[in-house]
Protein backbone atom coordinates (compact mmCIF):
# COMPACT_ATOMS: atom_id res chain seq x y z
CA UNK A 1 0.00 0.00 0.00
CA UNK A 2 0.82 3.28 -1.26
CA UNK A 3 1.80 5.48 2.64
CA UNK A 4 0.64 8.51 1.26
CA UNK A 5 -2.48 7.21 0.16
CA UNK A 6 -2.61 6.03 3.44
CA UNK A 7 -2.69 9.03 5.41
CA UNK A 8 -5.42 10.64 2.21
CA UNK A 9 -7.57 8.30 3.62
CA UNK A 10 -7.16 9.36 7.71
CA UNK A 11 -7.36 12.72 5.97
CA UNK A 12 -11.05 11.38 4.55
CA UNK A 13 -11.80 9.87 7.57
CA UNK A 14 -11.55 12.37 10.12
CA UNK A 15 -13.80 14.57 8.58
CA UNK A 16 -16.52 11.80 9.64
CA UNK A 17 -16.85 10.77 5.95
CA UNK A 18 -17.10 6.46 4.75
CA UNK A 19 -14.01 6.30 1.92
CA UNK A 20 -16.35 3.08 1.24
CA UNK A 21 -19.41 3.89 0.74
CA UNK A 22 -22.87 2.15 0.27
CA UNK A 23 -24.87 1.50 -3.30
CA UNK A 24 -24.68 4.70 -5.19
CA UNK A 25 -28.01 5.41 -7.70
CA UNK A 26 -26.69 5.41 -11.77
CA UNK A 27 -29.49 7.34 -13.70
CA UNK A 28 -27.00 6.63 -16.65
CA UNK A 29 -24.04 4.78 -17.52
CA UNK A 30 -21.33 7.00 -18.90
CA UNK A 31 -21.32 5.52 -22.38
CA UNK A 32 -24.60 6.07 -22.79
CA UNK A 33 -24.46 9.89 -21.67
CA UNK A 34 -21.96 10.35 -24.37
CA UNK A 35 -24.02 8.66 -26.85
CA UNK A 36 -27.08 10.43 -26.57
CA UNK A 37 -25.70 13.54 -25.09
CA UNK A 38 -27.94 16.39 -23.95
CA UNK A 39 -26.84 19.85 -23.36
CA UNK A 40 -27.73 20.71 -19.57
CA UNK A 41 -29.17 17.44 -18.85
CA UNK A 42 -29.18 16.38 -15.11
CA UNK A 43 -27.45 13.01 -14.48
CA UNK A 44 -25.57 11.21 -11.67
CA UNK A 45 -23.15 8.57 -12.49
CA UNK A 46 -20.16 7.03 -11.25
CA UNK A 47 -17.09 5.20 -12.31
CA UNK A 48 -12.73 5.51 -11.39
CA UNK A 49 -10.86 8.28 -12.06
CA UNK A 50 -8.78 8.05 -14.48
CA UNK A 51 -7.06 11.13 -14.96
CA UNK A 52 -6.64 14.67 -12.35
CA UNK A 53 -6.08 17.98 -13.92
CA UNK A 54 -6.34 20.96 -11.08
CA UNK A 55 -6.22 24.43 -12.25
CA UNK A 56 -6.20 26.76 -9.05
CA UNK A 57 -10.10 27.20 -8.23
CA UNK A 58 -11.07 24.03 -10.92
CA UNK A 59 -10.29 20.64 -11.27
CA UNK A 60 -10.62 18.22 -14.32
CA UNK A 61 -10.65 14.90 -14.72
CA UNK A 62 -11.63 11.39 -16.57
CA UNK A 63 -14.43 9.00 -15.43
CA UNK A 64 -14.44 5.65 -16.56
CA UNK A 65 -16.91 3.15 -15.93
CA UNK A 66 -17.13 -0.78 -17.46
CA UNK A 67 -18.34 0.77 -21.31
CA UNK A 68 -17.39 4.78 -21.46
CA UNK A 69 -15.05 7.64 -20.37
CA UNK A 70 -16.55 11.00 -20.06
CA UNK A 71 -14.59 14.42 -18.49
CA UNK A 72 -15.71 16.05 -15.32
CA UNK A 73 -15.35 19.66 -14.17
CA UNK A 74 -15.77 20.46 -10.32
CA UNK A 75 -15.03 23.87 -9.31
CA UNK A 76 -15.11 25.68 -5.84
CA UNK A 77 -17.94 27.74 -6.23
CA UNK A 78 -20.80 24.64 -7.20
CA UNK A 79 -18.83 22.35 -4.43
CA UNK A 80 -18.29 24.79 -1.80
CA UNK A 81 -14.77 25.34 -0.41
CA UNK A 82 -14.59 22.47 2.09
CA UNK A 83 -15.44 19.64 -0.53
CA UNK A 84 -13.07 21.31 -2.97
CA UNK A 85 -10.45 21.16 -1.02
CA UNK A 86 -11.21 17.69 0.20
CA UNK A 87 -11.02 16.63 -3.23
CA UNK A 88 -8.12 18.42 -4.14
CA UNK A 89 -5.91 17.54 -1.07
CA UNK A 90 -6.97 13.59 -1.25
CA UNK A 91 -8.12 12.04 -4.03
CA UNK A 92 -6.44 10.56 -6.98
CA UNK A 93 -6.01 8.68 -9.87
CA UNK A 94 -7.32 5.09 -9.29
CA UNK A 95 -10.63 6.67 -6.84
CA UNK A 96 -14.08 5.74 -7.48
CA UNK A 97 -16.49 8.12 -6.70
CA UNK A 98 -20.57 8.91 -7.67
CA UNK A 99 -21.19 12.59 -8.95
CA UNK A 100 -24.22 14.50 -10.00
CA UNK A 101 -24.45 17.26 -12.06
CA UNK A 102 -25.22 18.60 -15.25
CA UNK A 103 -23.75 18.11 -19.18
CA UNK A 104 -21.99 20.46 -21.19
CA UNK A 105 -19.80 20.59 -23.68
CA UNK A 106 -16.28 22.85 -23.67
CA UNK A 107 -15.01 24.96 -25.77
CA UNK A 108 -13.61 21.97 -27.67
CA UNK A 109 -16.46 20.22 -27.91
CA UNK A 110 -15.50 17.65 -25.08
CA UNK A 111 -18.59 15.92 -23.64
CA UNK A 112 -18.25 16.94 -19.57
CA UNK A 113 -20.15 16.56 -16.60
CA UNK A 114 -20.01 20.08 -14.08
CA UNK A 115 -20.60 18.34 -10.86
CA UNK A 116 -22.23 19.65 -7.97
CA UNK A 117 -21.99 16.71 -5.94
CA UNK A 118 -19.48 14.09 -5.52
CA UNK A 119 -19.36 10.68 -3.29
CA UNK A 120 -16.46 8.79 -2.58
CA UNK A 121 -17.49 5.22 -3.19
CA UNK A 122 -13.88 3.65 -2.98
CA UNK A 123 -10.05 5.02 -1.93
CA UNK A 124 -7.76 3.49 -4.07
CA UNK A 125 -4.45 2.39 -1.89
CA UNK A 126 -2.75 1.27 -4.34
CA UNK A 127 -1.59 3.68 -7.60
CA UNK A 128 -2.23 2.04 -11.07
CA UNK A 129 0.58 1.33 -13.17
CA UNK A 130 2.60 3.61 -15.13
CA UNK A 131 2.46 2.82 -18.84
CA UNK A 132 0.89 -0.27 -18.78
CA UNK A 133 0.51 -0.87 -22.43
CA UNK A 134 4.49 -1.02 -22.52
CA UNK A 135 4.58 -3.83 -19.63
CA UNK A 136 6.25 -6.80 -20.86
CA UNK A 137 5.75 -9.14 -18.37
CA UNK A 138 2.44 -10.81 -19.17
CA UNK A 139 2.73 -12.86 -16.47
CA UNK A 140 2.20 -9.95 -14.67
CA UNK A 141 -0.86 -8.69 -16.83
CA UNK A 142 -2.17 -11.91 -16.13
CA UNK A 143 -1.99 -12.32 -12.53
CA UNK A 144 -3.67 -8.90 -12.04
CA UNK A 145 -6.21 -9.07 -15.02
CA UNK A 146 -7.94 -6.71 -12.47
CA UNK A 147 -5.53 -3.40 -14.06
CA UNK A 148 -5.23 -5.19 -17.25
CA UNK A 149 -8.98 -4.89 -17.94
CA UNK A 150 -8.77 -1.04 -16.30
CA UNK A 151 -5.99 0.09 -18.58
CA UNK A 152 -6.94 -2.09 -21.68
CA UNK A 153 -9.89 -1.52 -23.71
CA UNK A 154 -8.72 -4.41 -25.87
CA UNK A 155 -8.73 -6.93 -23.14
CA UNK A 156 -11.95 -5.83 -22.22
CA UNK A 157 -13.51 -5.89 -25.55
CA UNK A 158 -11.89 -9.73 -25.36
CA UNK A 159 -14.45 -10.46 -22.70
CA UNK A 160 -17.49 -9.11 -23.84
CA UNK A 161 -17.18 -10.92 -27.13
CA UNK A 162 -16.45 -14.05 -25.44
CA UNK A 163 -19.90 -13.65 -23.05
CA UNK A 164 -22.04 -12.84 -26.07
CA UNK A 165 -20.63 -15.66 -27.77
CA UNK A 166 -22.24 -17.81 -25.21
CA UNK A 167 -25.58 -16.24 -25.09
CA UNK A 168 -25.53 -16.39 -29.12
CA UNK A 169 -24.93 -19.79 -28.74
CA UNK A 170 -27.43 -20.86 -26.37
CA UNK A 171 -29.86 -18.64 -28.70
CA UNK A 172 -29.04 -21.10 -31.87
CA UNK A 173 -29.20 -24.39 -29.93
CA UNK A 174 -32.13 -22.95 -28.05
CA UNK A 175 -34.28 -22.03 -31.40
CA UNK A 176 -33.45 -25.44 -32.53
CA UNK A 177 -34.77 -27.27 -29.55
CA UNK A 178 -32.26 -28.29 -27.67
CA UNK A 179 -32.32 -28.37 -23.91
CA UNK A 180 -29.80 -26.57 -21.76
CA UNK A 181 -28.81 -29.15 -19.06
CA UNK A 182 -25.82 -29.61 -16.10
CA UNK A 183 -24.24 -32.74 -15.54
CA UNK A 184 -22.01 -33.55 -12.17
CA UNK A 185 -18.22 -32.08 -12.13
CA UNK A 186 -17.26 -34.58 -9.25
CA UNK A 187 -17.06 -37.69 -10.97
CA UNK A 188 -16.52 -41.11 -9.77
CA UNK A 189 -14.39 -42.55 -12.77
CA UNK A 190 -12.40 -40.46 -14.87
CA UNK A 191 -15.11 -41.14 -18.57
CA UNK A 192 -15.98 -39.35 -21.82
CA UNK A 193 -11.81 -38.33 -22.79
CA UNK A 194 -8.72 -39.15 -22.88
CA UNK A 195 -6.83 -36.86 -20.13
CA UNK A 196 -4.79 -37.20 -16.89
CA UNK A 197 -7.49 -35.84 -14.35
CA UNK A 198 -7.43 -34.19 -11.18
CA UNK A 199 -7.90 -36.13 -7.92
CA UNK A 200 -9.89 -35.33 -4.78
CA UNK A 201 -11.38 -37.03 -1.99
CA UNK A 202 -14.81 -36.43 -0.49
CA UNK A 203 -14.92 -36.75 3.30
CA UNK A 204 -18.24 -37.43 4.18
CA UNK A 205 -18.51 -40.19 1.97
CA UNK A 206 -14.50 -41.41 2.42
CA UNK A 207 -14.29 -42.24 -1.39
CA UNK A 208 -11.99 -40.49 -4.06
CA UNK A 209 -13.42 -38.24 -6.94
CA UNK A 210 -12.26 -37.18 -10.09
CA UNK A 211 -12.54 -33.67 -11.44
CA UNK A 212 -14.54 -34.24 -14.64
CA UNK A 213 -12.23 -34.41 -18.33
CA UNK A 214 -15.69 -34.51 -20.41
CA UNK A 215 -19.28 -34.38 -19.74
CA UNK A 216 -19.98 -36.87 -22.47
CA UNK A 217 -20.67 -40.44 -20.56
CA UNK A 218 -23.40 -38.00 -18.89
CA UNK A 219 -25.04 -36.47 -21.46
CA UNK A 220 -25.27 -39.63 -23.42
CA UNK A 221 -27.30 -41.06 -20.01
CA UNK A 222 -29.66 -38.08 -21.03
CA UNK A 223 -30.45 -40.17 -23.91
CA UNK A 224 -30.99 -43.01 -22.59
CA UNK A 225 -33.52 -41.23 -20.31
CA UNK A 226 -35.63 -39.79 -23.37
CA UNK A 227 -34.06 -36.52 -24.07
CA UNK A 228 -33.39 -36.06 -27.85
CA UNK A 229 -31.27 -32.72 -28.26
CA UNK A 230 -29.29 -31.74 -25.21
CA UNK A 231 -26.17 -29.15 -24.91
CA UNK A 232 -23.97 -28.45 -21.89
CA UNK A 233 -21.23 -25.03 -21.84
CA UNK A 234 -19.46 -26.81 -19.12
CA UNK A 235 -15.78 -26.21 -17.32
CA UNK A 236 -13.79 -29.31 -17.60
CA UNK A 237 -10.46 -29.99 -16.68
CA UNK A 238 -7.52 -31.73 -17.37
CA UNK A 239 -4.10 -32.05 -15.37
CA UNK A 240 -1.45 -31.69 -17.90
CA UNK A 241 0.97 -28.82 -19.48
CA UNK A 242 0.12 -25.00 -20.28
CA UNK A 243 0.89 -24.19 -23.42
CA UNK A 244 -0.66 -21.42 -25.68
CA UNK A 245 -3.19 -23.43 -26.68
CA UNK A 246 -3.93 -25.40 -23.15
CA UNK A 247 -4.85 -24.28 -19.51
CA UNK A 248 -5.42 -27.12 -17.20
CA UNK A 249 -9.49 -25.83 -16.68
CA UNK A 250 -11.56 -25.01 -19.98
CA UNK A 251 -14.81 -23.80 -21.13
CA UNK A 252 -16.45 -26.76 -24.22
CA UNK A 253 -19.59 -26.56 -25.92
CA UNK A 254 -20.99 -30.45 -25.96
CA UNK A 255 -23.97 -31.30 -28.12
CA UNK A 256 -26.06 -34.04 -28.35
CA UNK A 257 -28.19 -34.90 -31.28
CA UNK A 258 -30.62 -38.19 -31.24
CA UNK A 259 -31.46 -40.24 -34.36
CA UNK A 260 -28.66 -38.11 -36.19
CA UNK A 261 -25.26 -39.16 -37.20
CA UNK A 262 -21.71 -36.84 -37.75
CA UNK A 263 -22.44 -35.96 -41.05
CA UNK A 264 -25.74 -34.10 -39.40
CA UNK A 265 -23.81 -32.70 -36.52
CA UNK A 266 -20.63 -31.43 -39.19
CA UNK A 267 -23.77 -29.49 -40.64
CA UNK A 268 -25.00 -28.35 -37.26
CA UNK A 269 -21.22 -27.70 -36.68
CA UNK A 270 -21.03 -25.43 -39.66
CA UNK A 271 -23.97 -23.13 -39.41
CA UNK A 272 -23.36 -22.50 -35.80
CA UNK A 273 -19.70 -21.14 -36.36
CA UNK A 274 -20.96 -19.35 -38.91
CA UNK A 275 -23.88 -17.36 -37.54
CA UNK A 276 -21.37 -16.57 -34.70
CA UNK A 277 -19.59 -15.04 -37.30
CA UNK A 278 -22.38 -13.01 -38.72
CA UNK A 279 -23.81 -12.05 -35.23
CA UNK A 280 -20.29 -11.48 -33.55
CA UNK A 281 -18.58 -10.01 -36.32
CA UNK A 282 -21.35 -8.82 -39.26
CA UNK A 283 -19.53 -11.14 -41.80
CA UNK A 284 -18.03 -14.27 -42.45
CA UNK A 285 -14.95 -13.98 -42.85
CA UNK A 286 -12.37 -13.22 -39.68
CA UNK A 287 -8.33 -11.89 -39.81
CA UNK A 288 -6.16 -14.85 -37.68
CA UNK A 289 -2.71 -14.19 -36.88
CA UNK A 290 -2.03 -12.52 -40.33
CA UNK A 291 -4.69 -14.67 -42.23
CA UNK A 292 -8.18 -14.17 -43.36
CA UNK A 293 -10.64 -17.36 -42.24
CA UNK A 294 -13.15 -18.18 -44.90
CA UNK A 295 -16.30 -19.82 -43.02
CA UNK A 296 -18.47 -19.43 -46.12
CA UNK A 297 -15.79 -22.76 -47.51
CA UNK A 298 -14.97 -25.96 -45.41
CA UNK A 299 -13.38 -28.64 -47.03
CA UNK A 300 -12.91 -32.32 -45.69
CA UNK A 301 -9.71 -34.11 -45.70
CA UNK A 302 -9.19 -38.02 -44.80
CA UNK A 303 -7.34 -38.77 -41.86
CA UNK A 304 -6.54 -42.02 -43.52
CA UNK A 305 -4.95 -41.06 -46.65
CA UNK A 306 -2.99 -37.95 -44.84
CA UNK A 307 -1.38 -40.83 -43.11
CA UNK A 308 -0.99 -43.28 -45.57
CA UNK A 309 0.72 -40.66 -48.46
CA UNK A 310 2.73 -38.72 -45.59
CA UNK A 311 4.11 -41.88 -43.35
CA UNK A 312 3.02 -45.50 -45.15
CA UNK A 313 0.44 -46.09 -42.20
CA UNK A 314 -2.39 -47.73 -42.65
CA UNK A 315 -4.80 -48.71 -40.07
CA UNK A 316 -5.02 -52.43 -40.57
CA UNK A 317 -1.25 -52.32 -38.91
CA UNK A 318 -1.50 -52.12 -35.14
CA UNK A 319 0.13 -49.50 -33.08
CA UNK A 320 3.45 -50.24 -32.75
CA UNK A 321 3.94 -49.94 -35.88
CA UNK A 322 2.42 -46.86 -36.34
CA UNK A 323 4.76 -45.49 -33.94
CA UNK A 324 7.65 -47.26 -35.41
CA UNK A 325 6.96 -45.27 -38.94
CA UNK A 326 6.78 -42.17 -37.36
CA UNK A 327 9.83 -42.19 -35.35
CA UNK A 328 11.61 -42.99 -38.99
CA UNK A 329 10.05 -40.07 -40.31
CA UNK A 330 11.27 -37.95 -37.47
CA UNK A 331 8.38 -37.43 -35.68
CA UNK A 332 9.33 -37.04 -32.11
CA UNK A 333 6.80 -38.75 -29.76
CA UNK A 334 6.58 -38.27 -25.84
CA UNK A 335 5.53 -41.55 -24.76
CA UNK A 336 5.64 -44.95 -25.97
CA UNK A 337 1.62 -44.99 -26.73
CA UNK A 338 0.04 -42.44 -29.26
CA UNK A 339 -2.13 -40.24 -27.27
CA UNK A 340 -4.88 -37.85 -28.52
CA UNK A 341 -2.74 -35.03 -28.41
CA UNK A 342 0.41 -36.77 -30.55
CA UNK A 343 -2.42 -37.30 -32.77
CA UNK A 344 -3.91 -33.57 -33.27
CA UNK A 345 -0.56 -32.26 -33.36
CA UNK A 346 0.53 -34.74 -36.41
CA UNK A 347 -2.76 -34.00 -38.04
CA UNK A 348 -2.14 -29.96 -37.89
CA UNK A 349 1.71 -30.37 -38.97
CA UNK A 350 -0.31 -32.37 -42.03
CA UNK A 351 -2.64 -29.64 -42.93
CA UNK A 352 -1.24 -26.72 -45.08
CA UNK A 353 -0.46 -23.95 -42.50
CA UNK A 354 -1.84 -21.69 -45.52
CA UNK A 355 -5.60 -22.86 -45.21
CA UNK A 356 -8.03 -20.20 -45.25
CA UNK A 357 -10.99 -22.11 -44.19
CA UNK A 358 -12.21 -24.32 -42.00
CA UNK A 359 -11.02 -28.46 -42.72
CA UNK A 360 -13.25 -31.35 -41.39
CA UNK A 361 -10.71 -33.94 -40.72
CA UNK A 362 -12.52 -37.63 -41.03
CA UNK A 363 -11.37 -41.15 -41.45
CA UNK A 364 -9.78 -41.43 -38.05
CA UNK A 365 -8.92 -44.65 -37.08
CA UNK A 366 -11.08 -47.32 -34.74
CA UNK A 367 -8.51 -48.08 -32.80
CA UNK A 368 -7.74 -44.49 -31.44
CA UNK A 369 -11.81 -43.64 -31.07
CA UNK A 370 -13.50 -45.84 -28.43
CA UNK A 371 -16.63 -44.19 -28.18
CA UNK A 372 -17.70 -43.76 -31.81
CA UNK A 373 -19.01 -45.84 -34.33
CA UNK A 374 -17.16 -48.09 -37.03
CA UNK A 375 -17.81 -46.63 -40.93
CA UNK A 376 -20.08 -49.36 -42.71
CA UNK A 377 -17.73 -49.72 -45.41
CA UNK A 378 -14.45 -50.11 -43.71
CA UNK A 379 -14.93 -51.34 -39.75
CA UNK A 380 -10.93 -50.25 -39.26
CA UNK A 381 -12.71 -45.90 -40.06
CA UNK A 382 -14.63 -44.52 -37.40
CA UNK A 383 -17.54 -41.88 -38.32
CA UNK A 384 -16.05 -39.22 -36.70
CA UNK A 385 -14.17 -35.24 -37.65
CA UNK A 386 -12.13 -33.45 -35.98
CA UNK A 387 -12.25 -29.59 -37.16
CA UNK A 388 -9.52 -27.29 -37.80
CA UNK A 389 -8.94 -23.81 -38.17
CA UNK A 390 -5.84 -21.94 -38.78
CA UNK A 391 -4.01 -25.16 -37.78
CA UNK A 392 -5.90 -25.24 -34.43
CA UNK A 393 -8.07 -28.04 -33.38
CA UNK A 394 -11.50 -26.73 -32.63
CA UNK A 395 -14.00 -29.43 -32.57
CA UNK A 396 -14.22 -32.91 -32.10
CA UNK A 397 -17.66 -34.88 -33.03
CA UNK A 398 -18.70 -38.20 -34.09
CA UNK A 399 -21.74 -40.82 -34.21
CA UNK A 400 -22.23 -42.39 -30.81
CA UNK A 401 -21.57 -45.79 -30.18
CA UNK A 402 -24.74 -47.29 -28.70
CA UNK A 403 -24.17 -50.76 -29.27
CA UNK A 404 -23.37 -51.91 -25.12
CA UNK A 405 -21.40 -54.91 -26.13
CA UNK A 406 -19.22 -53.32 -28.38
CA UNK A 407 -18.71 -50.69 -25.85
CA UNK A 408 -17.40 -52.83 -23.48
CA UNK A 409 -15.21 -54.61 -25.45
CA UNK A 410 -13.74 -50.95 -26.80
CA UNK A 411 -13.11 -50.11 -23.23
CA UNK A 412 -11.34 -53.55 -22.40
CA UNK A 413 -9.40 -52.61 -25.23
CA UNK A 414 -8.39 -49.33 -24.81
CA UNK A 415 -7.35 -50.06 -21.06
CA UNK A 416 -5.51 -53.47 -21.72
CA UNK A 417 -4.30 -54.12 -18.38
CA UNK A 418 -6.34 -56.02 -16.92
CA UNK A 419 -5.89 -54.67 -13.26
CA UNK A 420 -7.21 -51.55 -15.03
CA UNK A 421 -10.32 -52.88 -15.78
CA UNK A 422 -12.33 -51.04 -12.49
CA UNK A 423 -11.88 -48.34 -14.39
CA UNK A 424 -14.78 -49.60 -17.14
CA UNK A 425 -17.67 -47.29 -16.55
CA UNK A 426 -20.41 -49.92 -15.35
CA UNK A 427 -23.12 -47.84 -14.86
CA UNK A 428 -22.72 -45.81 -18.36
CA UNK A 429 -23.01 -49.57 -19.62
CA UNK A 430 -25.46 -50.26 -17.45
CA UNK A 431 -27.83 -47.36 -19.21
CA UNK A 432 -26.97 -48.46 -22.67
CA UNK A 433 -28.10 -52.03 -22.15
CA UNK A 434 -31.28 -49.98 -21.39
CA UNK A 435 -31.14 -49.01 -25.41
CA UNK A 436 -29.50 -45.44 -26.26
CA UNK A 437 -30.79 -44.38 -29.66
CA UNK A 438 -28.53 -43.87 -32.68
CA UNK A 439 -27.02 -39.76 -32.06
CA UNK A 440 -24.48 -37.38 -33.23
CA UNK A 441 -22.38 -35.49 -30.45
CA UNK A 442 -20.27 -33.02 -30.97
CA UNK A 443 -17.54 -30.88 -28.86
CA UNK A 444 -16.22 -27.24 -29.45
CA UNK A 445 -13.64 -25.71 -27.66
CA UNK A 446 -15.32 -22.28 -26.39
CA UNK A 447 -11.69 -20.65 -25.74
CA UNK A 448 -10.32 -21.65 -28.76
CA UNK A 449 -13.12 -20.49 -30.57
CA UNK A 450 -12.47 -17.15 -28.92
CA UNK A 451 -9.15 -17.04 -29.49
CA UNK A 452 -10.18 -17.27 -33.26
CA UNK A 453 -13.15 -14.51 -33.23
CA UNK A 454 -10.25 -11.75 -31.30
CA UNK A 455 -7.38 -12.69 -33.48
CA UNK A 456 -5.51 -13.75 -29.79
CA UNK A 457 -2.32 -15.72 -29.84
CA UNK A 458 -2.74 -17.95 -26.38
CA UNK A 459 -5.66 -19.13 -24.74
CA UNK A 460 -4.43 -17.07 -22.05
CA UNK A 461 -5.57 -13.91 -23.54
CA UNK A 462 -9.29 -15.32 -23.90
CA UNK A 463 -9.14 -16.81 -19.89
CA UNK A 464 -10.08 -13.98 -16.96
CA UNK A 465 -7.85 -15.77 -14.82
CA UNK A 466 -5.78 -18.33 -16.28
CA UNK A 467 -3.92 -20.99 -14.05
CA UNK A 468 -0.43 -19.40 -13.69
CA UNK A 469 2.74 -20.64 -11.68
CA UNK A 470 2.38 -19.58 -7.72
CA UNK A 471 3.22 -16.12 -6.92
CA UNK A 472 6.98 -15.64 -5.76
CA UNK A 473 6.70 -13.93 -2.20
C-alpha cells in the first residue's frame, strides 16, 4: 500500500466521511451519456478516475466506468470550499467516486459533466501502473487481469465478445430445440476423454473423486432417459501442461443430437460457427494471426490417406507400428503410446499452415476412437471429424456408439491391463443395455473459438484468470 495514500484516507476519515461507501443510484451509464448527449441534462453517475487535472479554483478529470469515459469539471464555487479542497488535497487517480451534475460541452467540444456533488465510493491504496501498455511481463498482466482490464480496452472488448458468444450460442441451440442441461463435475471414474485428471477425496462419503475431463458419458445417459437434443457449456479440466493453446481448466460446448449421425452434426457444426460469425462479427470472414478465415468454404480431408501418403500407415497395422513409422520419419513422440494429443498435433503439422478455411478432418482410425461408431464400409474408419482452423483443433464430433457390447469390449481394449479394468464405466453400460438411440455429439472448444473470433495468440488472452505458476513472495 501506497503510505501517502494512506494518510489521504485518515485525511477522509476524520472529517466523519465512509471512503467506502454504500450503493450509489446510476441514472446513466457513462457511455450512454456520451451517446445520446444532452446539453444541460441532469445526471448522476459514477465510475474511477482516471485522470486529475487541477487548475487553481477548478479541477478536471476522466471518469471511466465498465463501457465509457466522459470528463468532469468540479469547481469551488458549485462544491463549496470544504469539498473542494477535500477533493483536491486527497483524491487521486485510481478513486471511485458517484457525482451528480449537469452536461456540457467545452469549448472543444469535449462531452463533460459540471458536478455539484461528488461521493467517494472507494479510496484506491494502491496507484495504477505507469504505462501499462508497454509492460512486458504478461505474467504480470495476467496475474492482475484486475488493471489489465482497467488500462486495456482491448482486453476488455476480449471479454465481452467471449460472453455474447455464449448467449448467441445458447440462442441457436435454443431455437433449434435443444435443452440446456448440467451434468455432475465430481465424478466417480475419470469417462468421456482421454486426459490425466485431477484427484480429490470427499470426506463425508471417504471415497476419491475425479474432477470431470468430459461431460460426455453423462449427457449420453440423457439419452438413454428420453431426451433427444441436449447441450452443456461446461468447465472441464484436465491435469497436464500450459501451453498457448492449453490451460489445465476449460470452457467446451458439448452437443447431443438423437437419431442423427456426424455428417448431421458437421452441418449443425457449420452453421453454428458461422452465424457466430455473422452475429459477432457482421460477416463471415475473420483476420487470424495474419490470415483471413473463410467460413463461407470448409473442405474435408481423410485422416486415412494424410497418413498413408505422408508416413506409409495404414490402419489395418496395429500400433506399434504406427509409432515405429513415425519415429523414422522424425516425428518425435513423448511416450511410448500415441495419445490424442500426438495425434492432433501430427494431423495440424499435415494440414497446409496456408488454409483459409475451415477443414473437417474424417477417417480417423477405430482403434484411437473408443466411443464412436465403425464406418459401414471399412470397420478399421470410425464416423467421426475433428475440425480445424488456422491449424488449431476446434472441434471434435462423431456418431455415438450405442451398441453396449461393443462398448465394453472398446473399453477392455483401450485399457488393456487387466488390473485396469475397475476403471470400465459400469453404470454408463449399465444405461446403454437400457437401449441409447442412434445420435451425433459433438464438442467445441469455447476458448479456442475465442481465441479465433479476437485474433488472440494464447488461450491465455481469452481466460479472466488463467492458471499461472504460484506467486513468488
Amino acid at each position: 500500500m501506497d503510505k501517502i495514500r494512506l494518510k489521504k484516507l485518515e485525511a477522509i476519515r476524520r472529517k466523519g466521511i465512509c471512503a467506502y461507501g454504500r450503493s450509489f443510484n446510476k441514472s446513466s451509464g457513462i457511455k450512454e451519456l456520451v451517446d445520446n448527449f444532452q446539453e444541460g441534462k441532469s445526471t448522476q453517475t459514477a465510475g474511477r478516475i482516471m485522470a486529475l487535472r487541477s487548475h487553481g479554483k477548478s479541477i478536471f478529470g476522466d471518469l471511466k466506468d465498465e463501457a465509457g469515459r466522459i470528463q468532469f469539471y468540479l469547481k469551488l464555487d458549485s462544491v463549496g470550499e470544504e469539498n473542494f479542497e477535500l477533493f483536491l488535497d486527497n483524491m487521486d487517480i485510481g478513486d471511485i467516486i458517484g457525482v451528480k451534475g449537469k452536461l456540457f460541452k467545452t469549448r472543444t467540444q469535449e462531452p463533460t459533466i459540471e458536478v455539484a456533488e461528488y461521493k467517494v465510493l472507494a479510496k484506491s491504496l494502491r496507484p495504477l501502473p505507469e504505462k501499462w501498455h508497454g509492460l512486458k511481463d504478461i505474467e504480470v498482466r495476467f496475474r492482475q487481469r484486475y488493471l489489465d482490464l482497467l488500462a486495456n480496452d482491448r482486453v476488455r472488448e476480449i471479454f465481452v465478445l467471449r460472453s455474447r458468444m455464449i448467449t448467441k450460442i445458447k440462442e441457436f441451440l435454443d431455437k433449434r430445440g435443444y435443452l440446456e442441461v448440467e451434468t455432475p463435475m465430481l465424478h466417480q471414474l475419470a469417462g468421456g476423454a482421454a486426459g490425466s485428471p485431477f484427484k480429490t477425496h470427499h470426506q463425508a462419503l471417504d471415497t476419491n473423486l475425479f474432477l470431470r475431463i468430459a461431460p460426455e458419458l453423462y449427457l449420453k445417459r440423457l439419452l438413454v432417459g428420453g431426451f433427444e437434443k441436449v447441450y452443456e457449456i461446461n468447465r472441464s479440466f484436465r491435469n497436464e501442461g500450459i501451453s498457448t493453446r492449453h490451460n489445465p481448466e476449460f470452457t467446451m460446448l458439448e452437443t447431443y443430437t438423437a437419431y442423427a449421425d456426424y455428417e448431421e452434426v458437421m452441418k449443425l457444426t457449420e452453421e453454428l460457427i458461422g452465424f457466430l460469425a455473422l452475429e459477432l462479427l457482421g460477416k463471415t470472414e475473420l483476420s487470424y494471426q495474419g490470415k483471413t478465415i473463410d467460413f463461407s468454404r470448409w473442405e474435408r480431408r481423410s485422416f486415412q490417406e494424410l497418413m498413408e501418403k505422408n508416413f506409409d500407415i495404414h490402419p489395418h497395422e496395429n500400433e506399434k507400428v504406427w509409432i515405429s513409422k513415425l519415429k523414422k520419419k522424425g516425428i518425435k513422440l513423448e511416450k511410448a503410446k500415441l495419445s490424442r494429443s500426438q495425434i492432433l498435433n501430427i494431423i495440424a503439422d499435415l494440414l497446409s499452415p496456408e488454409e483459409t478455411h475451415p477443414v473437417f478432418v474424417t477417417d480417423l482410425y477405430t482403434e484411437l476412437c473408443p466411443l464412436a461408431k465403425r464406418k459401414k464400409d471399412n470397420p478399421l474408419l470410425t464416423e467421426r471429424f475433428e475440425l480445424f482452423i488456422s491449424g488449431m483443433e476446434v472441434a471434435n464430433a462423431y456418431s455415438e456408439l450405442n451398441d453396449p457390447q461393443e462398448q465394453r469390449k472398446r473399453f477392455s481394449e483401450q485399457l488393456g491391463d487387466s488390473k485396469e479394468k475397475q476403471k470400465i464405466d459400469e453404470d454408463f453400460l449399465r444405461a446403454l443395455e437400457y437401449g441409447m438411440p442412434p445420435a451425433g455429439g459433438l464438442g467445441i472448444g469455447i476458448d479456442r473459438l475465442v481465441m479465433l473470433f479476437t485474433d488472440s495468440p494464447s488461450i491465455r488472452e481469452v481466460i479472466l484468470f488463467p492458471q499461472l505458476k504460484p506467486e513468488k513472495k
